[in-house]
Protein backbone atom coordinates (compact mmCIF):
# COMPACT_ATOMS: atom_id res chain seq x y z
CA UNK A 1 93.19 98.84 207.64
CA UNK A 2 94.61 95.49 205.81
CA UNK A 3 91.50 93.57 207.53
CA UNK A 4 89.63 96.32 205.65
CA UNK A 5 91.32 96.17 202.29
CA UNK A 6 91.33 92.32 202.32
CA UNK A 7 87.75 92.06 203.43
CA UNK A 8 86.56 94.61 200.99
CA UNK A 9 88.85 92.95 197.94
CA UNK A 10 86.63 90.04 198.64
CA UNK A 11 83.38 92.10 198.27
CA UNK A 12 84.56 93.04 194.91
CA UNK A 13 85.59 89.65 193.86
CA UNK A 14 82.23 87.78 195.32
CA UNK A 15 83.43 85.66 197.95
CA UNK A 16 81.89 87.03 200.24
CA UNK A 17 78.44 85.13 198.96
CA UNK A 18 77.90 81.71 197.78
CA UNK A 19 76.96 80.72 194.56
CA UNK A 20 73.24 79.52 195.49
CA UNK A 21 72.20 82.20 197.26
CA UNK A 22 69.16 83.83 196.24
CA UNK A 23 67.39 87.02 194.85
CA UNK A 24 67.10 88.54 198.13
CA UNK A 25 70.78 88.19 198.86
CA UNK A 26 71.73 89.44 195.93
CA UNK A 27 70.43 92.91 196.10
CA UNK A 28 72.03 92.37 199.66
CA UNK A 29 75.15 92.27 197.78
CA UNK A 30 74.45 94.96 195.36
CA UNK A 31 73.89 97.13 198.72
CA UNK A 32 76.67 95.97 200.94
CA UNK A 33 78.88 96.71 197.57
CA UNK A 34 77.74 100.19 197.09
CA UNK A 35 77.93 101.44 201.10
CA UNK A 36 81.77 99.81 201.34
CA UNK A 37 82.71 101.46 197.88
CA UNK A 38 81.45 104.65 200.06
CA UNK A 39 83.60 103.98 202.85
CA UNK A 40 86.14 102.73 200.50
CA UNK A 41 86.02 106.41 198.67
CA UNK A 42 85.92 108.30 201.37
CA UNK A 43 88.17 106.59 204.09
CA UNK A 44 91.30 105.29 201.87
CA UNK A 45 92.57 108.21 200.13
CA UNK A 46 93.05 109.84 203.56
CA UNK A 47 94.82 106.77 204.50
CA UNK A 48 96.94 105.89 201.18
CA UNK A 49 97.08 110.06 199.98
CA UNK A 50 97.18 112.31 202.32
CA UNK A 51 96.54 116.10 201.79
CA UNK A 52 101.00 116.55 201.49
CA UNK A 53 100.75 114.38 198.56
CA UNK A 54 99.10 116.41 195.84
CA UNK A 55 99.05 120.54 196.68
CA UNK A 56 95.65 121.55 196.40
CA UNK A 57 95.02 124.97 195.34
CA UNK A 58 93.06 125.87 198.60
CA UNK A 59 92.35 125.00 202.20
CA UNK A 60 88.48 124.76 201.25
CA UNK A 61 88.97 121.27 199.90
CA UNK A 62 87.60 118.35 200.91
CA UNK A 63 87.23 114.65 200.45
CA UNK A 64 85.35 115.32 197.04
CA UNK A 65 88.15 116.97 196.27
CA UNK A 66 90.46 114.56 196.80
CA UNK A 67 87.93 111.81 195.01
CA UNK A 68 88.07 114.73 191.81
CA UNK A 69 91.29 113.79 189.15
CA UNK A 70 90.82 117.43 187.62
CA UNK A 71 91.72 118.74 191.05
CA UNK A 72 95.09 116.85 190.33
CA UNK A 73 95.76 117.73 186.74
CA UNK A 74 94.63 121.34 187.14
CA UNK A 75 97.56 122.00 189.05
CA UNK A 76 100.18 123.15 186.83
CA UNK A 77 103.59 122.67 188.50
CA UNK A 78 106.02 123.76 185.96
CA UNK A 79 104.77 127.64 185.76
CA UNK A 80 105.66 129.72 188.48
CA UNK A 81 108.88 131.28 190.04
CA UNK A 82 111.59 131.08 192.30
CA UNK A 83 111.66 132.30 196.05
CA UNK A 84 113.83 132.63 198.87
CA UNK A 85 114.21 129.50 201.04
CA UNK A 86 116.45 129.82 203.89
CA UNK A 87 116.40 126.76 205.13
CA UNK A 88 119.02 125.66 202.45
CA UNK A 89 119.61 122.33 200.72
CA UNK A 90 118.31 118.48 201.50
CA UNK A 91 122.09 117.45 201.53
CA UNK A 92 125.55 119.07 201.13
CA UNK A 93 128.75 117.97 200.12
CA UNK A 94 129.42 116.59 203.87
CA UNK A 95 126.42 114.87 204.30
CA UNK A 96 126.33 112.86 200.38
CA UNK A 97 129.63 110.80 199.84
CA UNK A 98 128.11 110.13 196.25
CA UNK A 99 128.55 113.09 194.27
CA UNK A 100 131.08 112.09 192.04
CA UNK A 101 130.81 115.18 189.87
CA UNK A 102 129.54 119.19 189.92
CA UNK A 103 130.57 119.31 193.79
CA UNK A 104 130.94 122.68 193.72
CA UNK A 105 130.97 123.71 197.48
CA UNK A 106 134.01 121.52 197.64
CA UNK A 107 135.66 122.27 194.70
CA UNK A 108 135.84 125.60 195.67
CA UNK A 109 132.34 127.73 194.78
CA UNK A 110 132.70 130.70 197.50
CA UNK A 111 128.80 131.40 197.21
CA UNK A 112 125.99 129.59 198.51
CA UNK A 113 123.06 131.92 198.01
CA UNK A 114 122.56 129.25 195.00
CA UNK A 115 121.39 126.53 197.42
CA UNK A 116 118.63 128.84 198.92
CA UNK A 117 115.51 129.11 196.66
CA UNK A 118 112.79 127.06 195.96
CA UNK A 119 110.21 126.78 193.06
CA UNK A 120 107.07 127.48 193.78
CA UNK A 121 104.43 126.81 190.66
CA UNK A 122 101.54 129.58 190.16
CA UNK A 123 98.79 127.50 191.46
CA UNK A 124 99.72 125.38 194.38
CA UNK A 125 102.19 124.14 196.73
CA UNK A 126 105.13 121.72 195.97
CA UNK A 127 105.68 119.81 198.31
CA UNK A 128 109.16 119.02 199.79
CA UNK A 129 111.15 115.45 198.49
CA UNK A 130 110.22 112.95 200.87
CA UNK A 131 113.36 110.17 200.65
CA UNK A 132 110.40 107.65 202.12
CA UNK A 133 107.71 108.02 200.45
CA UNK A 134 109.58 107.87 196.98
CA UNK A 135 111.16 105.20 198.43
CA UNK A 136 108.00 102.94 199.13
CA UNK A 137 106.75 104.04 195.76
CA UNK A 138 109.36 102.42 194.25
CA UNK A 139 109.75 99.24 196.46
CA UNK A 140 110.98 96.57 194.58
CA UNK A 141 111.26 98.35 191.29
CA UNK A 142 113.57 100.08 188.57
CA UNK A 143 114.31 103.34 187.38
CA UNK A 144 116.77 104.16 184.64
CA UNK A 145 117.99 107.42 183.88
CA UNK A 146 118.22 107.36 179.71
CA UNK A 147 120.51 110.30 178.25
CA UNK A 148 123.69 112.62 178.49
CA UNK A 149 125.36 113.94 181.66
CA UNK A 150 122.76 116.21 182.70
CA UNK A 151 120.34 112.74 183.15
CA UNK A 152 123.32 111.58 185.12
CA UNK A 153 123.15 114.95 187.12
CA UNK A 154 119.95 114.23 187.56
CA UNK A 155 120.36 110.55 188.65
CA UNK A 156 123.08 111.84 190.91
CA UNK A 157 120.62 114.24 193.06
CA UNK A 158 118.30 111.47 193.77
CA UNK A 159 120.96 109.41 194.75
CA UNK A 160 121.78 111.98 197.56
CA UNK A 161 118.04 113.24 198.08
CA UNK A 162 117.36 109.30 199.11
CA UNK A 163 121.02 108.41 200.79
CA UNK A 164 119.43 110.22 203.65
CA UNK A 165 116.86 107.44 204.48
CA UNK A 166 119.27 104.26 202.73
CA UNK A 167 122.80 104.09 201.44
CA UNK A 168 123.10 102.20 198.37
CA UNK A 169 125.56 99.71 197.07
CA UNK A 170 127.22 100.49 193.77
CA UNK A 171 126.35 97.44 191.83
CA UNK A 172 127.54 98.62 188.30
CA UNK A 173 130.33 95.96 187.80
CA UNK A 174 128.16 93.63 187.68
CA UNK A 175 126.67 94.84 184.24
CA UNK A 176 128.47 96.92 183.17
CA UNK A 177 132.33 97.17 181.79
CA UNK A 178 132.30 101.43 181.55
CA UNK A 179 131.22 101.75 184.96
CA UNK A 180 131.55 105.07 184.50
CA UNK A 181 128.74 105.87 182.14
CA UNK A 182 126.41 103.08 182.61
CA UNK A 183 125.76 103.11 186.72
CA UNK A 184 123.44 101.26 188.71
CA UNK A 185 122.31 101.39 192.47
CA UNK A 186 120.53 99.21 194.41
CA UNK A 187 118.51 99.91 197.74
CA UNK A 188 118.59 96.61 199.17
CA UNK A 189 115.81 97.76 202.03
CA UNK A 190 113.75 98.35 199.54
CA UNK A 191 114.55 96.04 196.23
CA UNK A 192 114.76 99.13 194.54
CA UNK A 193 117.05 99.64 191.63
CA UNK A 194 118.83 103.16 190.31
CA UNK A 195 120.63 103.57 186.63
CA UNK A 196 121.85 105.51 184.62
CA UNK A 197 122.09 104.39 180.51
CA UNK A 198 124.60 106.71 178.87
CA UNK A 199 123.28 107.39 175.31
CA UNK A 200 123.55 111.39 174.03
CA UNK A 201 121.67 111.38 170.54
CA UNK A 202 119.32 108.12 171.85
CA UNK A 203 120.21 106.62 168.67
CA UNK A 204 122.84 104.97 166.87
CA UNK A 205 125.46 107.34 166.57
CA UNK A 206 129.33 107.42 165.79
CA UNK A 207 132.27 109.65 165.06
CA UNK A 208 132.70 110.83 161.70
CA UNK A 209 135.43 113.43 161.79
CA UNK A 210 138.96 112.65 160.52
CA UNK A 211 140.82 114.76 163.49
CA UNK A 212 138.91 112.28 165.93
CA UNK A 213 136.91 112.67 168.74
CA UNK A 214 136.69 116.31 170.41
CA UNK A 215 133.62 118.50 172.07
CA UNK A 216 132.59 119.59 169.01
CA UNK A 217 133.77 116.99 166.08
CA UNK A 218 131.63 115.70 163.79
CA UNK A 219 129.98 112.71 164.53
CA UNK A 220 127.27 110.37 161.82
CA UNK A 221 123.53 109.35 163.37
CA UNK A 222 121.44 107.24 162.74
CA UNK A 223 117.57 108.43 163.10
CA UNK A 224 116.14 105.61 162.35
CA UNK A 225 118.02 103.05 164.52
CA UNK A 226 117.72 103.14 168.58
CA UNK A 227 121.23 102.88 170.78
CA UNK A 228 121.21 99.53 171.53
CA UNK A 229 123.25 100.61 174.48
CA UNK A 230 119.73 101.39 175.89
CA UNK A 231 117.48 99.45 174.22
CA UNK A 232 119.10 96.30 174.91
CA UNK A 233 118.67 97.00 178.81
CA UNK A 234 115.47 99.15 179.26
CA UNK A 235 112.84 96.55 178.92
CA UNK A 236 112.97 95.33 182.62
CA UNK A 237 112.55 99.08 183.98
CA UNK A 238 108.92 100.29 185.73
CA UNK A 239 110.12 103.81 185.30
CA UNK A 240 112.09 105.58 182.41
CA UNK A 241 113.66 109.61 182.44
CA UNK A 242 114.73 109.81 178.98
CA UNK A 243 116.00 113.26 177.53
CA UNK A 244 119.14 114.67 175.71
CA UNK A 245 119.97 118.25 174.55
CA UNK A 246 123.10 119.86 174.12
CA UNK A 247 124.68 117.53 171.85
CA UNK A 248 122.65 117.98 169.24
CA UNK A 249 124.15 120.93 168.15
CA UNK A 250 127.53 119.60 167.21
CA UNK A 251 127.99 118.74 163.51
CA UNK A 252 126.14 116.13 162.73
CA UNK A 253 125.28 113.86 159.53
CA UNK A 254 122.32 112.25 159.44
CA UNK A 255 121.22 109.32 158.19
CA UNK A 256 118.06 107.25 157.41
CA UNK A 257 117.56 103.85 155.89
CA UNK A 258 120.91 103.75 155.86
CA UNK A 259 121.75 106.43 153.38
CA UNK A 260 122.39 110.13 153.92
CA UNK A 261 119.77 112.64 154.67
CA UNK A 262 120.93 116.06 155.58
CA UNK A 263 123.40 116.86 157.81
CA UNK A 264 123.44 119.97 160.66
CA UNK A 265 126.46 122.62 160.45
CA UNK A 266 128.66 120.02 158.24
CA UNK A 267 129.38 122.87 155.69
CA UNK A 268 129.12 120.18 153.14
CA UNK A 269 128.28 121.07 149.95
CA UNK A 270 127.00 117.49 148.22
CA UNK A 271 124.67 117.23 151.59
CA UNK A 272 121.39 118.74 152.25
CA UNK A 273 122.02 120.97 155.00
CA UNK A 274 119.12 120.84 157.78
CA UNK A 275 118.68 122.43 160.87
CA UNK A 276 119.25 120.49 164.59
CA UNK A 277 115.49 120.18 165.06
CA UNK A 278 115.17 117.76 162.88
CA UNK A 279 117.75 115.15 164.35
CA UNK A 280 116.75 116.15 167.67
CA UNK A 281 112.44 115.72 166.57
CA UNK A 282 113.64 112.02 164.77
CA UNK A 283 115.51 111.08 167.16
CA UNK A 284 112.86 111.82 170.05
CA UNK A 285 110.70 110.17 167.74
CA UNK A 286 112.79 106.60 167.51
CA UNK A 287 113.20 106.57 170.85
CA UNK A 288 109.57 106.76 172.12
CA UNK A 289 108.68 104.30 169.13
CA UNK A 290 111.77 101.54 170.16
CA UNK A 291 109.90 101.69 173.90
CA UNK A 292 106.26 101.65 172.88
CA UNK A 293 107.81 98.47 170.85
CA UNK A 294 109.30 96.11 173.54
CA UNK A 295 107.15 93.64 173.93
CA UNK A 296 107.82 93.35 177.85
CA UNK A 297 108.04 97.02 178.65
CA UNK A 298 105.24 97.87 181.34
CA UNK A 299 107.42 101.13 182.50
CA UNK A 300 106.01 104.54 182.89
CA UNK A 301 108.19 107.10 180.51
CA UNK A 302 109.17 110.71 181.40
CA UNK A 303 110.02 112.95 179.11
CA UNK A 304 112.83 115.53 180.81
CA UNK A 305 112.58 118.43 178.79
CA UNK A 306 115.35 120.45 177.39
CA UNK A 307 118.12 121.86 180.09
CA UNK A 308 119.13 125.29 178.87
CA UNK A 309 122.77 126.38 179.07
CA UNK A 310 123.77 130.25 180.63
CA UNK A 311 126.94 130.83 178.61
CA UNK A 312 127.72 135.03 178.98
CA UNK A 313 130.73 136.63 177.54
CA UNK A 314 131.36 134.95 174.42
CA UNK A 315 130.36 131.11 172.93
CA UNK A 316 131.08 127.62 175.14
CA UNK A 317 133.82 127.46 173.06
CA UNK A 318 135.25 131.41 173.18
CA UNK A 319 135.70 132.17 176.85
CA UNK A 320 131.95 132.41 177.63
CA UNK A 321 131.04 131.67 181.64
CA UNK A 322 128.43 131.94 183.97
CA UNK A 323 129.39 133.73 186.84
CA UNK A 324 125.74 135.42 188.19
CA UNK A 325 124.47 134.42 192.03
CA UNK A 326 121.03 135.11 191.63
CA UNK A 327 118.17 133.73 189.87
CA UNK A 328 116.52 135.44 186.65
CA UNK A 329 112.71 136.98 187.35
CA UNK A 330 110.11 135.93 184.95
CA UNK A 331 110.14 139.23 184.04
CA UNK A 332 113.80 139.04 183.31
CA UNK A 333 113.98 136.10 180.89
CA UNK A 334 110.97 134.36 179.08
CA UNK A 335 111.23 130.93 176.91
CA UNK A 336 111.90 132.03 173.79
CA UNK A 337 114.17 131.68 170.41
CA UNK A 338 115.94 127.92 170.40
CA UNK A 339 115.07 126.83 173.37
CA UNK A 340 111.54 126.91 173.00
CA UNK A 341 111.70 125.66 169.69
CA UNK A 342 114.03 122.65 171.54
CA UNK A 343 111.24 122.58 174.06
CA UNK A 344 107.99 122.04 171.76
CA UNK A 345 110.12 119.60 169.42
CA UNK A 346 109.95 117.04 172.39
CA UNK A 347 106.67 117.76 174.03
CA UNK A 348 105.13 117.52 170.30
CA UNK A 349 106.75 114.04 169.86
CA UNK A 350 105.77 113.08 173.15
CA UNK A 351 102.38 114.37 172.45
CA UNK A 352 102.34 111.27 169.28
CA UNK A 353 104.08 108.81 171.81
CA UNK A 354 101.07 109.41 174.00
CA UNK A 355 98.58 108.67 171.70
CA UNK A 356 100.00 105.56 170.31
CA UNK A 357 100.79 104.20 173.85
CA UNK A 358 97.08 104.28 175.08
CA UNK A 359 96.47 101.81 172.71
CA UNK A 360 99.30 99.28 174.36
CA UNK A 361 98.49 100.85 177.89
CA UNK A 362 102.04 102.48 178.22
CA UNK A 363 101.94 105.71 179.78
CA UNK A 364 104.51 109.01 178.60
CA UNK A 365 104.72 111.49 181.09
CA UNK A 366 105.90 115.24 180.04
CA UNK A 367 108.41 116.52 183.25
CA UNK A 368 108.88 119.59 181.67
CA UNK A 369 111.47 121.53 183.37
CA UNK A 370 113.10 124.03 180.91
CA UNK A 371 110.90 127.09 182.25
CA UNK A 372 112.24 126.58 185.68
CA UNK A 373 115.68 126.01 184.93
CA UNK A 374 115.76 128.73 182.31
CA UNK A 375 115.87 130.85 185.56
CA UNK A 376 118.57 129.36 187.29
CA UNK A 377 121.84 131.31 185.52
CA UNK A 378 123.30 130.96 188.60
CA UNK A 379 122.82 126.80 189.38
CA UNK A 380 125.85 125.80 186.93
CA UNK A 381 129.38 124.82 188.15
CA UNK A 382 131.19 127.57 186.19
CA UNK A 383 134.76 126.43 186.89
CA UNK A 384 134.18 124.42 190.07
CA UNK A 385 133.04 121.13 188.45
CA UNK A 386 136.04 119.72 187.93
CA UNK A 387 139.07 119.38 189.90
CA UNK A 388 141.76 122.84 190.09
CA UNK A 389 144.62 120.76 188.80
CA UNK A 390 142.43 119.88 185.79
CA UNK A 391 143.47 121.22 182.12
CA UNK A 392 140.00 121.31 181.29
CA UNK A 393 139.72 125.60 180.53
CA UNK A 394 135.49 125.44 179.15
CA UNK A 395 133.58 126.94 181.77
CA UNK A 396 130.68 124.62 182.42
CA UNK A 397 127.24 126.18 182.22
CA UNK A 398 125.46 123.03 181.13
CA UNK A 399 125.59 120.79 183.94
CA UNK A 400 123.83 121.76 187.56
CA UNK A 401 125.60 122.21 191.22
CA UNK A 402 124.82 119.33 193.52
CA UNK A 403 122.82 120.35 195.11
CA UNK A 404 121.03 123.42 193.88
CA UNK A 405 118.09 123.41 191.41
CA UNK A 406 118.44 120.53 189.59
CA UNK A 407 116.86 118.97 193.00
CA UNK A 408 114.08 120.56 192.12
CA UNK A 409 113.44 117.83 189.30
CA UNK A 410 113.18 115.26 191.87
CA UNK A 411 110.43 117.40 193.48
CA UNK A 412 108.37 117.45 190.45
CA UNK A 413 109.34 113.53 189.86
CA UNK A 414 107.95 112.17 193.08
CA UNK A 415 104.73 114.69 192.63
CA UNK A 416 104.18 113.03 188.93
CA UNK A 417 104.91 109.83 190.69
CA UNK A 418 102.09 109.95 193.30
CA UNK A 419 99.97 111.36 191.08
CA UNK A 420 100.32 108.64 188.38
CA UNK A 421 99.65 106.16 191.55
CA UNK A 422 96.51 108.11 192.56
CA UNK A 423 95.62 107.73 189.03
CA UNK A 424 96.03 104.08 188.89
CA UNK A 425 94.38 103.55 191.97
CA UNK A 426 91.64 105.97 191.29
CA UNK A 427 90.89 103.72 187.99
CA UNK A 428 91.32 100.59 189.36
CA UNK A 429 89.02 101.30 191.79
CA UNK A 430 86.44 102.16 189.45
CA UNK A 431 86.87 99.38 187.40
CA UNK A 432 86.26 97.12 189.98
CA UNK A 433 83.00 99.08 190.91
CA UNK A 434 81.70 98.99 187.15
């Protein structure tokens, strides 16, 4: 197949055929190029793609289908439901020595009906995480996770979904002083690189209240000005998860140009008072602008879409918890209220980033999972992510049991990642034919 490729590459580049030959040869050319782009169609996606990596809605298809990009982006792999798996997780607490946080089997969740159900979107398969083929995707590259703690959740499940090929070596000393918000990995069989950038609001943000720091002080951001916490490090990444959520809901002030804007549940009467969207829309909006601005910054962005919580019986802050086993039906619960207004507040930024960063050839990709995961009432820790002996008293219905659903993002991640590599390939190709 690499005799193929190499012999073929030549083709395309006209080495194959001196620079005096004549008329005759040269329609030889033009016919030799058309039968091998042929073979070239038909033979190499079966080789490079095969029918695992993108679900196709039915058995009937064939290699046309596989040669047809709407076959791909037809698929819609964020609408559909939950169902019963019984085969259980990828990993457990036994098998991953890496979950550092929201280990709820060992800290003492008594369920595990949790860890059995799988999401299965309206109009195809998804196929199972494959630790090796994300890992030869990303051979010799970076990924950063850019965000809160539920990024870091996030980061954490791949972590474990991959361990099972590779262990990695905790490099984060070496770039890091707060190892314990900015992490990175590295896969030394395969080059490949793993962080996690710890930035909440995505911009420049700090505490404003005179009581000091707390869950739910008051803190100053500005919209205007990217975290350099970030932004400083980002530019070397092929791959970027950004997203952030729940702590834009705390009191905020907000600022622009540096002077005072509005401010969100500051109960301040000389300031405008505005509602979270705003903060969260600007700050979406500097973000995706401070990437499609790097001059060196090739990487492929994902949006991660807003995580909803499942506080029930009272507020985060007033005793609420999530205790329920099962998931919701989509009967049961629908995006609605907040949370879709959260939800199309990033997906219509992203929408602009898109547009913008065609014309620099940067590509923003939306992995929207709030529908899934507005499903999954029974995925949180509750009170078994954190340690019995800990003061903490907040239930925690924010973050995600590792594992449970949240490894469902790394499904749709390495199906977004093939694609965007079928993509590629599929245009490259083309542009070498034209």
């Amino acid at each position: 197949m690499k005799s193929f490729l190499f012999h073929l590459t030549m083709i395309f580049n006209g080495n194959e055929f001196s620079n005096g030959m004549n008329s005759q040869h040269s329609t030889s050319k033009k016919s030799l190029l058309l039968v091998s782009s042929l073979v070239f169609l038909t033979v190499i996606p079966f080789y490079l793609f095969s029918t695992s990596l993108f679900p196709l809605p039915s058995p009937e298809n064939d290699a046309s289908d596989l040669r047809n990009k709407e076959i791909v982006k037809d698929c819609d792999i964020f609408s559909g439901k939950w169902i019963p798996y019984p085969d259980g997780p990828y990993y457990t607490d036994a098998t991953c020595d890496l979950i550092d946080q929201h280990n709820c089997l060992k800290l003492g969740r008594p369920d595990t009906e949790f860890m059995k159900w799988r999401w299965r979107p309206d109009e195809c398969e998804l196929p199972l995480f494959n630790a090796k083929r994300f890992l030869e995707l990303v051979r010799g590259k970076k990924m950063a996770f850019v965000g809160d703690s539920v990024g870091r959740n996030q980061m954490q499940s791949l972590l474990c979904l991959l361990a099972s090929v590779t262990h990695p070596e905790d490099i984060s000393h070496r770039y890091a002083v707060d190892t314990k918000y900015f992490k990175r990995w590295f896969f030394a069989d395969y080059r490949f690189t793993l962080a996690t950038l710890w930035s909440p609001f995505l911009v420049k943000s700090r505490d404003a209240d005179p009581n000091g720091h707390s869950l739910n002080s008051m803190m100053s951001l500005h919209l205007d000005q990217a975290d350099e916490a970030w932004a400083s490090e980002v530019e070397n990444f092929d791959y970027v998860i950004i997203s952030g959520g729940q702590w834009f809901f705390r009191p905020l002030i907000y600022y622009m140009n540096g002077q005072i804007v509005g401010c969100h549940n500051c109960h301040m009467d000389n300031i405008t008072a505005v509602t979270n969207y705003f903060g969260y829309r600007m700050a979406f909006r500097t973000a995706f602008k401070t990437l499609q601005s790097l001059k060196n910054y090739k990487g492929i962005t994902f949006l991660r879409t807003f995580s909803p919580s499942h506080f029930e019986n009272g507020a985060w802050n007033e005793g609420g918890n999530c205790i329920r086993t099962m998931p919701f039906t989509t009967e049961e619960m629908k995006l609605a209220g907040y949370e879709l207004e959260t939800y199309l507040t990033q997906v219509e930024e992203l929408r602009k980033a898109q547009e913008k960063g065609r014309k620099r050839g940067l590509k923003f990709e939306l992995l929207a999972t709030t529908e899934a995961m507005l499903l999954r009432p029974d995925g949180h820790p509750n009170q078994y992510g954190r340690s019995p002996h800990s003061n903490e008293t907040v239930a925690d219905c924010v973050h995600w049991c590792l594992p449970g659903p949240i490894d469902t993002w790394n499904e749709f991640l390495l199906y977004m990642m093939r694609r965007e590599a079928w993509r590629s390939f599929n245009e490259s190709l083309q542009r070498n034919i034209t």
